[in-house]
Protein backbone atom coordinates (compact mmCIF):
# COMPACT_ATOMS: atom_id res chain seq x y z
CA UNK A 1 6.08 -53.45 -60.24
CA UNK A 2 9.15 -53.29 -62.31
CA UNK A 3 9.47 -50.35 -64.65
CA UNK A 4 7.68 -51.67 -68.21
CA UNK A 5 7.31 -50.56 -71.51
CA UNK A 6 4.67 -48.15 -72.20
CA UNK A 7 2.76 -48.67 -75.48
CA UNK A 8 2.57 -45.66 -78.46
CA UNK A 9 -0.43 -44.07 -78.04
CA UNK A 10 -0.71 -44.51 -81.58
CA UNK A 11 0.05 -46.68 -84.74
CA UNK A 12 3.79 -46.96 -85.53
CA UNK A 13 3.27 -44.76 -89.04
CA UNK A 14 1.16 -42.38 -87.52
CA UNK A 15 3.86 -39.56 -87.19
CA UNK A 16 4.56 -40.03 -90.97
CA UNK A 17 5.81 -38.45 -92.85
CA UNK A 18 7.69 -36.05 -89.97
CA UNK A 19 8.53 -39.06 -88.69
CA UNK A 20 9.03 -42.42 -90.05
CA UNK A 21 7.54 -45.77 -89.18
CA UNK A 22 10.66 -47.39 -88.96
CA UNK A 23 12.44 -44.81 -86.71
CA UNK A 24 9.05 -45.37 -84.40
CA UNK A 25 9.22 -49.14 -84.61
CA UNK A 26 13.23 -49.23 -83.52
CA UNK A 27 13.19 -45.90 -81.14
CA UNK A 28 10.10 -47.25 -78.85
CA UNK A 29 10.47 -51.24 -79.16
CA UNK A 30 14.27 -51.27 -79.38
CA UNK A 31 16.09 -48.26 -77.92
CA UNK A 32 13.33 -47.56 -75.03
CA UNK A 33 13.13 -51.38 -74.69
CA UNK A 34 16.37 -51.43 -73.82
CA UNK A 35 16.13 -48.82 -71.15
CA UNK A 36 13.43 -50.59 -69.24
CA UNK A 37 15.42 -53.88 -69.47
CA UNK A 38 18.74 -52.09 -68.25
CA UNK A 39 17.06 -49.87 -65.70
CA UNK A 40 15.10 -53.01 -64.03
CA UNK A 41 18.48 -54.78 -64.03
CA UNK A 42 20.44 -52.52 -62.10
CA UNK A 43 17.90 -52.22 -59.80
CA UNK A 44 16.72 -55.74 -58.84
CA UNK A 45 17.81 -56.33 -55.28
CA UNK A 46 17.42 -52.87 -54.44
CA UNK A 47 14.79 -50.93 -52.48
CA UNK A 48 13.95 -48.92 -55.76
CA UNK A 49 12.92 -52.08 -57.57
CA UNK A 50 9.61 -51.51 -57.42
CA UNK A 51 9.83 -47.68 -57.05
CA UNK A 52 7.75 -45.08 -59.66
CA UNK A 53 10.34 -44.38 -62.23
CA UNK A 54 10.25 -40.81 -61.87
CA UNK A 55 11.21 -41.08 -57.83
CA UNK A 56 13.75 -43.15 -58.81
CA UNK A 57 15.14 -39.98 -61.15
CA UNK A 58 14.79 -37.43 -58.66
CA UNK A 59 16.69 -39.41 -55.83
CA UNK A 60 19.80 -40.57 -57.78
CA UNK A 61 22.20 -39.72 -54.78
CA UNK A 62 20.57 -42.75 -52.54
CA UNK A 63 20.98 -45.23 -55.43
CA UNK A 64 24.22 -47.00 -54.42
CA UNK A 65 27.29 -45.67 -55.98
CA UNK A 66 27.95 -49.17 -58.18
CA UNK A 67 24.31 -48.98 -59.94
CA UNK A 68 23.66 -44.98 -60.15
CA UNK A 69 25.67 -44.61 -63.55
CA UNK A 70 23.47 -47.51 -65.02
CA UNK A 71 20.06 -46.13 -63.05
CA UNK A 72 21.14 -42.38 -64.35
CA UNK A 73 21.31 -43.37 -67.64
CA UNK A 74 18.26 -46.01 -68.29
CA UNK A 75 15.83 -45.02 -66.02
CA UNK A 76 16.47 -41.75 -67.17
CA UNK A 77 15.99 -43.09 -70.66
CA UNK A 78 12.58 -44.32 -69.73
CA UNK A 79 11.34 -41.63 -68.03
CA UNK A 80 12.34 -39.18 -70.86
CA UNK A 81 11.20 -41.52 -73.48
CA UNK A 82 7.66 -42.54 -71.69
CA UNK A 83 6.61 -38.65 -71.83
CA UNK A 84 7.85 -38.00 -75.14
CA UNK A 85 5.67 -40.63 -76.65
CA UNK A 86 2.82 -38.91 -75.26
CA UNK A 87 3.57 -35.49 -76.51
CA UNK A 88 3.07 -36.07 -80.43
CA UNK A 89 0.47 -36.69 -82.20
CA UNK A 90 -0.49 -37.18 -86.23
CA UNK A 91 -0.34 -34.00 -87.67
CA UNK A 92 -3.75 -32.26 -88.05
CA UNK A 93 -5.06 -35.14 -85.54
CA UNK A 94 -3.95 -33.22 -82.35
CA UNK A 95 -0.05 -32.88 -83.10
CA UNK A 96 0.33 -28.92 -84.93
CA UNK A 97 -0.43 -25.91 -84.60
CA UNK A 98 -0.20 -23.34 -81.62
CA UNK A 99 -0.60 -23.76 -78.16
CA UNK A 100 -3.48 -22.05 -76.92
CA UNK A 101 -5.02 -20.35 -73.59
CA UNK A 102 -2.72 -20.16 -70.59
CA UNK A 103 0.14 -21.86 -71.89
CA UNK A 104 -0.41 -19.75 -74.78
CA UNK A 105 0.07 -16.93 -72.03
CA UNK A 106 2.89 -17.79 -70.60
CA UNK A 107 5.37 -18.58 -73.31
CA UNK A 108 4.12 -14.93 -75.32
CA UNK A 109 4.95 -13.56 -71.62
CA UNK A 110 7.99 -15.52 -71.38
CA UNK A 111 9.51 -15.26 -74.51
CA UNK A 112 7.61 -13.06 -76.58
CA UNK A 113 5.62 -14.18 -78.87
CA UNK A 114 5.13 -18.13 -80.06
CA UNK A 115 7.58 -17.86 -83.19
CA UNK A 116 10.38 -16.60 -80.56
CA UNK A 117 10.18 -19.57 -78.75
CA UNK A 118 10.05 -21.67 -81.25
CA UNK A 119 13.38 -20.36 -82.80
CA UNK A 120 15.31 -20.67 -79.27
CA UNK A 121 13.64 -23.90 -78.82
CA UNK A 122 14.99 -25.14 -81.88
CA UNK A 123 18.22 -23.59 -81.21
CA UNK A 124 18.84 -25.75 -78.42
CA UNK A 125 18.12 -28.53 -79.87
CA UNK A 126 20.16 -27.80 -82.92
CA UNK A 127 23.15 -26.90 -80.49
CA UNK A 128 23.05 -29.72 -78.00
CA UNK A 129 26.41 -31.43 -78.68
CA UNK A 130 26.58 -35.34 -79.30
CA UNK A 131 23.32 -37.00 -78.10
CA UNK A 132 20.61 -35.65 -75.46
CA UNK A 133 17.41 -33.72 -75.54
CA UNK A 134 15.95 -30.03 -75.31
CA UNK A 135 13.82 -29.31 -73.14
CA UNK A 136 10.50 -26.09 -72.18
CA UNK A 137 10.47 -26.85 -68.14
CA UNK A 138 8.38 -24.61 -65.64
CA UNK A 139 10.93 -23.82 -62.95
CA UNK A 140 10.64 -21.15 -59.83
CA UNK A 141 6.99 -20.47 -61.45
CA UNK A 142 8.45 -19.47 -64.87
CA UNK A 143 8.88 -20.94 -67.93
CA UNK A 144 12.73 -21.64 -69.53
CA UNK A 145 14.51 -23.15 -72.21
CA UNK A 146 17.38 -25.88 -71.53
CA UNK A 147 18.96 -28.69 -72.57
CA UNK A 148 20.32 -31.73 -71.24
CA UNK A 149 23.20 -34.35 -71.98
CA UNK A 150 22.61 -37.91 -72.94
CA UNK A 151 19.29 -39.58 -70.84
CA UNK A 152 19.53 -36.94 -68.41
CA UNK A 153 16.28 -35.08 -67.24
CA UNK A 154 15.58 -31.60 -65.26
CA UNK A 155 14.21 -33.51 -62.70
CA UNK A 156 17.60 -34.70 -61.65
CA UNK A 157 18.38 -31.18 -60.64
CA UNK A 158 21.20 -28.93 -61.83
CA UNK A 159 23.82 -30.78 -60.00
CA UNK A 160 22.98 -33.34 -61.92
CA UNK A 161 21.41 -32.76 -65.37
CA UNK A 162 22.78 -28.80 -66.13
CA UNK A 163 19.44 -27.41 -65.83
CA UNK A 164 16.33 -28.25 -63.53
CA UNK A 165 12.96 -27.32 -63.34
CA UNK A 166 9.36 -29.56 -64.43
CA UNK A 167 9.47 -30.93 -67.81
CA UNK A 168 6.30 -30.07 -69.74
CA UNK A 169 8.33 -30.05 -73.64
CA UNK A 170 10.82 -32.73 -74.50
CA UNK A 171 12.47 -32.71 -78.04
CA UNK A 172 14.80 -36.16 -78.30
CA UNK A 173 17.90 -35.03 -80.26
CA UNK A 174 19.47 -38.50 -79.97
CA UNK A 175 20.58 -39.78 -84.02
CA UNK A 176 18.60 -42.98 -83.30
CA UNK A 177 15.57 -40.57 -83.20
CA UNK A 178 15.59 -38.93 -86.60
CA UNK A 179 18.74 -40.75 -88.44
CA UNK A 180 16.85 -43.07 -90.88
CA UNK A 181 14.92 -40.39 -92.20
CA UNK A 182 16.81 -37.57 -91.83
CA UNK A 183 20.47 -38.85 -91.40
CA UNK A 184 22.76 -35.39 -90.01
CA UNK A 185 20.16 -32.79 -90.48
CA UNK A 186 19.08 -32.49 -87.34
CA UNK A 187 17.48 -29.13 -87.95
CA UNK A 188 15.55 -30.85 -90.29
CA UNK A 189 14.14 -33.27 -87.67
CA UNK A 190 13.59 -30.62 -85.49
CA UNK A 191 11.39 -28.29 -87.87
CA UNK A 192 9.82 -31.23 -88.80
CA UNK A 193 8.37 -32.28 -85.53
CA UNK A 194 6.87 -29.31 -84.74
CA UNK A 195 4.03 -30.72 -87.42
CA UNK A 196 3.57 -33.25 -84.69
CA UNK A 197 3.83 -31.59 -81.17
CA UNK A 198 0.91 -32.51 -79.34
CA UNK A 199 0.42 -28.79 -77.51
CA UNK A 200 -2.78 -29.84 -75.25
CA UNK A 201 -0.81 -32.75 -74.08
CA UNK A 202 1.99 -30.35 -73.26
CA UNK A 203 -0.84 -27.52 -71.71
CA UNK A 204 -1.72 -30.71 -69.61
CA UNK A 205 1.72 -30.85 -67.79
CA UNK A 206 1.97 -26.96 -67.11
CA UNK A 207 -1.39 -27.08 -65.52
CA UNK A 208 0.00 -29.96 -63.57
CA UNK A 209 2.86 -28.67 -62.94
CA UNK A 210 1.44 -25.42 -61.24
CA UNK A 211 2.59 -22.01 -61.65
């Protein structure tokens, strides 16, 4: 099947007030719309039509040379987009809080303590020029820090995307993700969403992602 849009695994206000219903509404039926519709365009016709989107990601140097721009940047959109969804949740109703047992573990072992991460976290984010996203992957059985340009994803590989490893955290850093609410202050955005990480969703993709 064609790549489709994935509903919010909950109500458009949920998020509030870290984030916004409107931002929700326009980010996930408009922006991430948009990806799906772009990303299924450039590859009609092609043997990746009906590929899983995340394949598609991970083999950009077999999509022809006239569509991989287009494929980079939308089905990278979608694939970033589809797991960030899934990674917040209301605050107090599974999005807060601490990370706990051996994710817990591993980012006290690999950065500390919780806090510490956090701050460098944050920092890339913060630091990540023009539009893109930040990013906790699990990469050569450890866990790292990096950040990527535009719709580009770890997956791609460093060739590609600056950094690589498994995505288990994704922090969207685009202005269409925090602007109506929080216009320039992105640091704002950023210690605001922390209210609404959803940490056994993200202990779910470091089990999965094995160590």
């Amino acid at each position: 099947m064609p790549f489709s849009l994935p509903p919010l695994p909950y109500p458009k206000d949920a998020l509030e007030p870290h984030i916004d219903a409107a931002t929700m509404e326009i980010h996930h039926g408009k922006h991430h719309n948009a990806y799906v519709t772009n990303a299924n365009a450039a590859l009609a016709g092609t043997p990746w039509a009906d590929a899983d989107p995340v394949k598609v990601i991970q083999s950009l140097s077999q999509i022809p040379d006239d569509k991989r721009p287009a494929v980079r940047n939308n089905a990278g959109g979608h694939v970033n987009h589809s797991m960030f969804w899934t990674l917040m949740a209301p605050a107090g109703h599974g999005g807060g809080g601490a990370p706990s047992g051996p994710l817990a573990t591993a980012i006290n072992a690999a950065f500390g303590a919780f806090d510490t991460f956090k701050t460098q976290f944050a920092d890339a984010a913060a630091k990540r020029f023009g539009s893109g996203w930040a990013w906790l992957v699990v990469d050569g059985g450890s866990l790292k820090i990096c950040s990527t340009a535009n719709q580009d994803n770890p997956l791609m590989g460093q060739a590609i995307a600056g950094c690589s490893g498994t995505p288990i955290l994704g922090l969207d850093v685009w202005e269409h993700a925090y602007y109506l609410k929080y216009q320039n202050r992105r640091p704002d955005y950023v210690a605001a969403w922390w209210s609404v990480v959803n940490w056994s969703a993200v202990a779910d993709r470091f089990a999965a992602a094995g160590r």
